[in-house]
PDB file of N, CA and C in Angstrom:
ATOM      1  N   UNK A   1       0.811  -1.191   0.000  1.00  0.00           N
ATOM      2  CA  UNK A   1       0.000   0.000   0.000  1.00  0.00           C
ATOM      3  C   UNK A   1       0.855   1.255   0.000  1.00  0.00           C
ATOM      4  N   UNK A   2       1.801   1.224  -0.871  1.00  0.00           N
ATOM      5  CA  UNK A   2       2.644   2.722  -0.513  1.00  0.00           C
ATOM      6  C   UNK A   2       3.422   3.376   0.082  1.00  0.00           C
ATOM      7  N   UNK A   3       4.011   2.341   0.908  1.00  0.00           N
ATOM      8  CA  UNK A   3       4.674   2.913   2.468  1.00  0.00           C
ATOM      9  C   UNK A   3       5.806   2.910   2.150  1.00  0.00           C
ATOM     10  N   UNK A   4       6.560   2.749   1.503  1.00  0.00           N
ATOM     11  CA  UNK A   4       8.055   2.842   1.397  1.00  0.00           C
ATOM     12  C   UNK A   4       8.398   1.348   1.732  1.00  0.00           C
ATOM     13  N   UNK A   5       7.870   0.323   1.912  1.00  0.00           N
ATOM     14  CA  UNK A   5       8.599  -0.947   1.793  1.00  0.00           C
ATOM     15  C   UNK A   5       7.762  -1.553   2.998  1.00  0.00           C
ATOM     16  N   UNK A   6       7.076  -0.689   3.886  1.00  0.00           N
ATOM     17  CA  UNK A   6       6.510  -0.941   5.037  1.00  0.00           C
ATOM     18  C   UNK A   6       5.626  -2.270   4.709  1.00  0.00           C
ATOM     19  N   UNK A   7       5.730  -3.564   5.497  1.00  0.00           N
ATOM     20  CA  UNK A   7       4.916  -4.565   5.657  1.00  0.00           C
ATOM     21  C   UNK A   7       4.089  -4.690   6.587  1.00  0.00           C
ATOM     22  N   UNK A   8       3.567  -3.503   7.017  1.00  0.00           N
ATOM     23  CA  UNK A   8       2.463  -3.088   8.330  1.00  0.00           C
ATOM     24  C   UNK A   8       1.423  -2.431   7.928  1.00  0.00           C
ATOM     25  N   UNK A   9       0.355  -2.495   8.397  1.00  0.00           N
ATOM     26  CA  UNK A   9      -0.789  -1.179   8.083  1.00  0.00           C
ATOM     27  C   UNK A   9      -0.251  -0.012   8.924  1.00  0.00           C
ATOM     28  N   UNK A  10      -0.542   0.880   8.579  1.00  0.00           N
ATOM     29  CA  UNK A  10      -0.634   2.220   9.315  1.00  0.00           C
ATOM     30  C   UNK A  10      -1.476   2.847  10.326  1.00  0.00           C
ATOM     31  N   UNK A  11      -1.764   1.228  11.205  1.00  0.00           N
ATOM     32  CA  UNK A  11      -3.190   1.341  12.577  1.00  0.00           C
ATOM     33  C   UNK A  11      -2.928   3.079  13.559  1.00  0.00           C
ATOM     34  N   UNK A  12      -3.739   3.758  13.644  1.00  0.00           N
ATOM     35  CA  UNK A  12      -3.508   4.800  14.723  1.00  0.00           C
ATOM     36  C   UNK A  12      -4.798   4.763  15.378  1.00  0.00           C
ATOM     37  N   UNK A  13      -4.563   5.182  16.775  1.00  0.00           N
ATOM     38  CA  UNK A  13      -5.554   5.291  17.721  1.00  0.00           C
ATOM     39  C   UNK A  13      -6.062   6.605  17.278  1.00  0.00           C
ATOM     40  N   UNK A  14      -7.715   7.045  17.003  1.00  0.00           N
ATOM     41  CA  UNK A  14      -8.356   8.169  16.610  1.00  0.00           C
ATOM     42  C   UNK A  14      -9.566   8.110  17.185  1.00  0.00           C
ATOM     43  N   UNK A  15     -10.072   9.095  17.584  1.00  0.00           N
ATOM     44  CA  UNK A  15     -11.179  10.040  18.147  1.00  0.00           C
ATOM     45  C   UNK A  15     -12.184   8.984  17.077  1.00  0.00           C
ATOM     46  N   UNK A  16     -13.064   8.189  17.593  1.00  0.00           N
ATOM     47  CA  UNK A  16     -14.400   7.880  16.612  1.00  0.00           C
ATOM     48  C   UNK A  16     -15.818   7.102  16.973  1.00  0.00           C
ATOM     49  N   UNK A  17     -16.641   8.135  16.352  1.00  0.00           N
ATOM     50  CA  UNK A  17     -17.895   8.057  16.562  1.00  0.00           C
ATOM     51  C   UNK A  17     -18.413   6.818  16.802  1.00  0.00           C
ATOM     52  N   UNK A  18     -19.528   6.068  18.286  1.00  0.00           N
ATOM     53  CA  UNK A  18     -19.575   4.626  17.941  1.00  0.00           C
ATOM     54  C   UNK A  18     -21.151   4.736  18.131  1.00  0.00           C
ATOM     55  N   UNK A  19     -21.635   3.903  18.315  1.00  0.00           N
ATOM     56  CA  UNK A  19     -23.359   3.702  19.028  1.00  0.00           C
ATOM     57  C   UNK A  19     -22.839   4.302  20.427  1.00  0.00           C
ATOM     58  N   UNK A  20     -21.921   4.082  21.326  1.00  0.00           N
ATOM     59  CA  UNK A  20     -21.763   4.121  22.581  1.00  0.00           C
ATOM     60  C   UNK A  20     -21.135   5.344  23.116  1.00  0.00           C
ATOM     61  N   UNK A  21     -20.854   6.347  21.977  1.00  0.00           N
ATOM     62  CA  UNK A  21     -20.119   7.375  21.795  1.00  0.00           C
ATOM     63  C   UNK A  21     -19.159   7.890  21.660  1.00  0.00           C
ATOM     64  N   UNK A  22     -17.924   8.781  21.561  1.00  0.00           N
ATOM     65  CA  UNK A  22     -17.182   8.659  21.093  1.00  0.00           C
ATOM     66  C   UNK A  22     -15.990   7.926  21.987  1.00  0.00           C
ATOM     67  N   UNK A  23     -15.254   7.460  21.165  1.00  0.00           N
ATOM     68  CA  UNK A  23     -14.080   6.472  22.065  1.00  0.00           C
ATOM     69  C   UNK A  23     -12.780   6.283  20.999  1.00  0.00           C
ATOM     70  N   UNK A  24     -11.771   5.765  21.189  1.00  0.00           N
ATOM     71  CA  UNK A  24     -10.766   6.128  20.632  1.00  0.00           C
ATOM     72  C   UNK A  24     -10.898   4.376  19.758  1.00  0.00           C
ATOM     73  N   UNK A  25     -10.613   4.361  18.619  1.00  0.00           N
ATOM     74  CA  UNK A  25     -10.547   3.774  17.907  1.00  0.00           C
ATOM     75  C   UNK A  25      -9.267   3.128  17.047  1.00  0.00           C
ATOM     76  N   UNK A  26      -9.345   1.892  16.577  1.00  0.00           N
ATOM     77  CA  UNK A  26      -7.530   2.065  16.291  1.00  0.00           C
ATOM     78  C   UNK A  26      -8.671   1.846  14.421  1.00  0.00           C
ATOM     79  N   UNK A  27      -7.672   2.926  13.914  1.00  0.00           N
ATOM     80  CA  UNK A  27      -8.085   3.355  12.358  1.00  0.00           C
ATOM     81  C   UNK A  27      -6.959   2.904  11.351  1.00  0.00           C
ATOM     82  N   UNK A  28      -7.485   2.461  10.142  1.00  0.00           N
ATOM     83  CA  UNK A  28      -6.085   2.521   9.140  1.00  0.00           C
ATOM     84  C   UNK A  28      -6.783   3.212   7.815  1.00  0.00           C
ATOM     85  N   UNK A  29      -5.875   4.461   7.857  1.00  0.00           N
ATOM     86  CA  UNK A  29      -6.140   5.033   6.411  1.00  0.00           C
ATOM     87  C   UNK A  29      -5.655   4.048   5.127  1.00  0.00           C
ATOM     88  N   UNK A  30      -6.456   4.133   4.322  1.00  0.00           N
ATOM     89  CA  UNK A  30      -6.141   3.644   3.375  1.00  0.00           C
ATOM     90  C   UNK A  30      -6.266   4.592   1.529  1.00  0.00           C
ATOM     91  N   UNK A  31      -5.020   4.637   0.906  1.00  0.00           N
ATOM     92  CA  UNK A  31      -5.627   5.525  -0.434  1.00  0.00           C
ATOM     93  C   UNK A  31      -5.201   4.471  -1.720  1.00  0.00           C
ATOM     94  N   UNK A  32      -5.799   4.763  -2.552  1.00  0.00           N
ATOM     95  CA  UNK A  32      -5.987   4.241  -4.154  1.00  0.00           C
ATOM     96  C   UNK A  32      -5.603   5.180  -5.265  1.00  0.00           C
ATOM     97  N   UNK A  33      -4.574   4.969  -5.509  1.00  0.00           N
ATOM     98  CA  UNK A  33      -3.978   5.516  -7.123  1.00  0.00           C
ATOM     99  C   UNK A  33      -4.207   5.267  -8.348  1.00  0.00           C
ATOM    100  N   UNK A  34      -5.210   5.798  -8.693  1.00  0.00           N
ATOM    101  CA  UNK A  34      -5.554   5.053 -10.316  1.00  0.00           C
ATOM    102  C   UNK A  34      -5.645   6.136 -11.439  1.00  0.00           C
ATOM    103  N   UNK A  35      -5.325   5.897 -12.667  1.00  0.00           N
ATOM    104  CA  UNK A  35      -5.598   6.333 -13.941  1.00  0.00           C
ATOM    105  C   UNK A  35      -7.152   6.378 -14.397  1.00  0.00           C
ATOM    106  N   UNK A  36      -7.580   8.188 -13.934  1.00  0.00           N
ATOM    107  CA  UNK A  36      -8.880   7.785 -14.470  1.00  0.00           C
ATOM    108  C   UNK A  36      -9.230   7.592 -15.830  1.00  0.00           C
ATOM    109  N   UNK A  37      -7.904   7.808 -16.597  1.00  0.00           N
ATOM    110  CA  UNK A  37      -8.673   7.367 -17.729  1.00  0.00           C
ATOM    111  C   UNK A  37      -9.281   5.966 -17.928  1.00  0.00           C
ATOM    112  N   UNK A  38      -8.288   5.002 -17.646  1.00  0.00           N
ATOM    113  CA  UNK A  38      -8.629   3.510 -17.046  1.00  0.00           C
ATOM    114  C   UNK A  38      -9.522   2.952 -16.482  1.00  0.00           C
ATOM    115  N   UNK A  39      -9.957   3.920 -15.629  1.00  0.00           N
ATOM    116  CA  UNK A  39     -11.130   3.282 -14.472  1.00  0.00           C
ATOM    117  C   UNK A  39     -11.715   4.466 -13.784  1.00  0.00           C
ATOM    118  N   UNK A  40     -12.858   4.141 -13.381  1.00  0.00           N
ATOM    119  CA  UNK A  40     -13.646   5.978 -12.774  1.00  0.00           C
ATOM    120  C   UNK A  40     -13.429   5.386 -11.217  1.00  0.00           C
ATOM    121  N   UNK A  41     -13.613   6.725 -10.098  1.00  0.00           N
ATOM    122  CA  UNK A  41     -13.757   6.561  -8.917  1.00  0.00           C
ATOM    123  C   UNK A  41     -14.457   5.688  -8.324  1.00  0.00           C
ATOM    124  N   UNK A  42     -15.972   5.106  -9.039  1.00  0.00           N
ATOM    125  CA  UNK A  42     -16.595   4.404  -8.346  1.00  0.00           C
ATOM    126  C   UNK A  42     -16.206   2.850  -7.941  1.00  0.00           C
ATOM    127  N   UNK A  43     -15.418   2.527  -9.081  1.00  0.00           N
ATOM    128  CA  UNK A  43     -15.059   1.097  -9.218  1.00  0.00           C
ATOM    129  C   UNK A  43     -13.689   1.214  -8.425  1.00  0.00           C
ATOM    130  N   UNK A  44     -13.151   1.949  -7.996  1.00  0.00           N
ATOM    131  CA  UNK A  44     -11.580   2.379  -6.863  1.00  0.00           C
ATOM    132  C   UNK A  44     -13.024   1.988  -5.733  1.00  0.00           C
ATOM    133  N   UNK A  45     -13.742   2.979  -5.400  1.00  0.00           N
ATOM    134  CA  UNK A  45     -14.703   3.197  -4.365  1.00  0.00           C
ATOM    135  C   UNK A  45     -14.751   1.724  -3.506  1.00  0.00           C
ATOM    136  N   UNK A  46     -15.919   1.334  -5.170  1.00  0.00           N
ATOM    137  CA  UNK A  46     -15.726  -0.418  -4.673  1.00  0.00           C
ATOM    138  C   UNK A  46     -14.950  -1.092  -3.836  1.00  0.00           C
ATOM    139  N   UNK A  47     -14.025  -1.379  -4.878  1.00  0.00           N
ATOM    140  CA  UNK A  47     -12.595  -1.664  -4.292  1.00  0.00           C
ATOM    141  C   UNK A  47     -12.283  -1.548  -2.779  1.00  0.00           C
ATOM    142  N   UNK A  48     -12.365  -0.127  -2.481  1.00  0.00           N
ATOM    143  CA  UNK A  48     -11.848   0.023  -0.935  1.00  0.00           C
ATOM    144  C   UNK A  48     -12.646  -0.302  -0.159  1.00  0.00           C
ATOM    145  N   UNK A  49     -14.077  -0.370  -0.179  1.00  0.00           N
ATOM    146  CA  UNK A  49     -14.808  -0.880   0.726  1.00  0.00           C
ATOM    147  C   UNK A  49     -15.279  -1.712   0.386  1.00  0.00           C
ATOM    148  N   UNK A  50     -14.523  -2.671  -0.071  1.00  0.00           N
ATOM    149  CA  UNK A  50     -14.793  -4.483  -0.191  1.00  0.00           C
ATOM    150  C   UNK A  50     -13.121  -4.442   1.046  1.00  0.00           C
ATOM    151  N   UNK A  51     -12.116  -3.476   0.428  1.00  0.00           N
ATOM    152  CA  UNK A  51     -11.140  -3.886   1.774  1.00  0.00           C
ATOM    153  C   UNK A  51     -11.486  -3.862   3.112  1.00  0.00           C
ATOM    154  N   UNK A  52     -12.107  -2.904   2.902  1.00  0.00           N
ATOM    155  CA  UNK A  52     -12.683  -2.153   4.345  1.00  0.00           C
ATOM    156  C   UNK A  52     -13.289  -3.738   5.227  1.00  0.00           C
ATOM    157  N   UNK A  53     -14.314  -3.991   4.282  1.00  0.00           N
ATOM    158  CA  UNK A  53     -15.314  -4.888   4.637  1.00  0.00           C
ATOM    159  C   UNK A  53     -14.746  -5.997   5.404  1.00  0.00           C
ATOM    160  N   UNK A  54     -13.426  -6.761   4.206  1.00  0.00           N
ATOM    161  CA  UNK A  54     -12.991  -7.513   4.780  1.00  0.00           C
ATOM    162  C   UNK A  54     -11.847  -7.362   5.929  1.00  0.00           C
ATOM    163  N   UNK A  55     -11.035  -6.145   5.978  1.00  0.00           N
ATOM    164  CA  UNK A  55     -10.387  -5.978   7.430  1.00  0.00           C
ATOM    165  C   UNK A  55     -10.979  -5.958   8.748  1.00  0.00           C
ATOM    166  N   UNK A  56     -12.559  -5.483   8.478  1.00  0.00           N
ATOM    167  CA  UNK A  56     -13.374  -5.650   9.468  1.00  0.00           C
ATOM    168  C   UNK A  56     -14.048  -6.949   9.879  1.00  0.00           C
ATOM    169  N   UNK A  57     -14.105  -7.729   9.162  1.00  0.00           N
ATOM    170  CA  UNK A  57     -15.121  -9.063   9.082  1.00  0.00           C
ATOM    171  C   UNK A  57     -13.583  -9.974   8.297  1.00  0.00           C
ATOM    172  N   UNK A  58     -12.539 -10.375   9.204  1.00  0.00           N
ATOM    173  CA  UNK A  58     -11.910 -11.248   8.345  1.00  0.00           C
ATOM    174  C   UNK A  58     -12.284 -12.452   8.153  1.00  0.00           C
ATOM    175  N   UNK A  59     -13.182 -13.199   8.957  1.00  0.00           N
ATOM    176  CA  UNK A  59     -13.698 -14.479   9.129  1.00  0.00           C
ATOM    177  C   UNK A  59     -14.134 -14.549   7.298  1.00  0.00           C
ATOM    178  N   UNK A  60     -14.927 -13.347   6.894  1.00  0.00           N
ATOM    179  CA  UNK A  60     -15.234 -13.456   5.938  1.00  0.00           C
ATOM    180  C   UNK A  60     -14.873 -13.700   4.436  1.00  0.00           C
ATOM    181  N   UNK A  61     -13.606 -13.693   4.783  1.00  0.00           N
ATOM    182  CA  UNK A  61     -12.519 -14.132   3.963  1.00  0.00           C
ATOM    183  C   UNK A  61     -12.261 -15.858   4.113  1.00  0.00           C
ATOM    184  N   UNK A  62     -12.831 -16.405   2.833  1.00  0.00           N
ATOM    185  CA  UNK A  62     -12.893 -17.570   2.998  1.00  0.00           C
ATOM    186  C   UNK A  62     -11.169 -18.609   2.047  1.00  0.00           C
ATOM    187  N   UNK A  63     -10.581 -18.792   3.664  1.00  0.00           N
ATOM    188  CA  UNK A  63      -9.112 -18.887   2.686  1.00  0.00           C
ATOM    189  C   UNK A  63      -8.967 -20.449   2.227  1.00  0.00           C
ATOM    190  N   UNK A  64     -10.184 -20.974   2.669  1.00  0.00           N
ATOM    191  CA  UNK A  64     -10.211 -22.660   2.008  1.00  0.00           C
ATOM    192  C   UNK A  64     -10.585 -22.578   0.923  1.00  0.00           C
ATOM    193  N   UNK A  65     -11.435 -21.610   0.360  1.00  0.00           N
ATOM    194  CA  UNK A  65     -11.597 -21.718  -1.251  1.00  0.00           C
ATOM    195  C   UNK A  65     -10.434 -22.365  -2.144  1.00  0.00           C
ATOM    196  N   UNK A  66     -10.690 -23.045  -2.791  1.00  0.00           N
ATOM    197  CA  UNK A  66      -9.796 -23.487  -4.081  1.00  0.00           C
ATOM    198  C   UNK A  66      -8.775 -24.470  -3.592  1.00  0.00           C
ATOM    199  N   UNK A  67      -8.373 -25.053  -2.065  1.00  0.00           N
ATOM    200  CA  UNK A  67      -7.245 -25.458  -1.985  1.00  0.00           C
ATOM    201  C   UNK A  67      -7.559 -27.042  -1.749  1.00  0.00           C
ATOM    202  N   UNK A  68      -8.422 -27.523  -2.751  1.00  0.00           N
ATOM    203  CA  UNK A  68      -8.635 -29.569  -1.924  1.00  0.00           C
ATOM    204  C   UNK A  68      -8.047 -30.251  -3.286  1.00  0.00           C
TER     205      UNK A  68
END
């Protein structure tokens, strides 16, 4: 993701809004570099919040697919 070689996310503790109110949160920014001529924002959009989805829900990442 950009970091200069970094094999870590970039987790920081941040100020964020919950049901329970605000509380400090550990966050990872994440950005997308693309050629719009290539591809429009929405399909990047996609993209990041299918990451999103799955950093949050990793269970949901099914890593037995394909391997019998």
């Amino acid at each position: 993701m950009g970091r200069g070689g970094n094999k870590h996310l970039p987790i920081s503790q941040r100020a964020w809004v919950t049901p329970d109110g605000v509380r400090a949160q550990p966050v990872v920014t994440a950005m997308l570099s693309a050629d719009h001529r290539a591809s429009d924002g929405h399909r990047g959009a996609l993209l990041l919040a299918e990451i999103r989805d799955l950093l949050q829900e990793p269970q949901a990442l099914d890593l037995a697919q394909g391997t019998s």
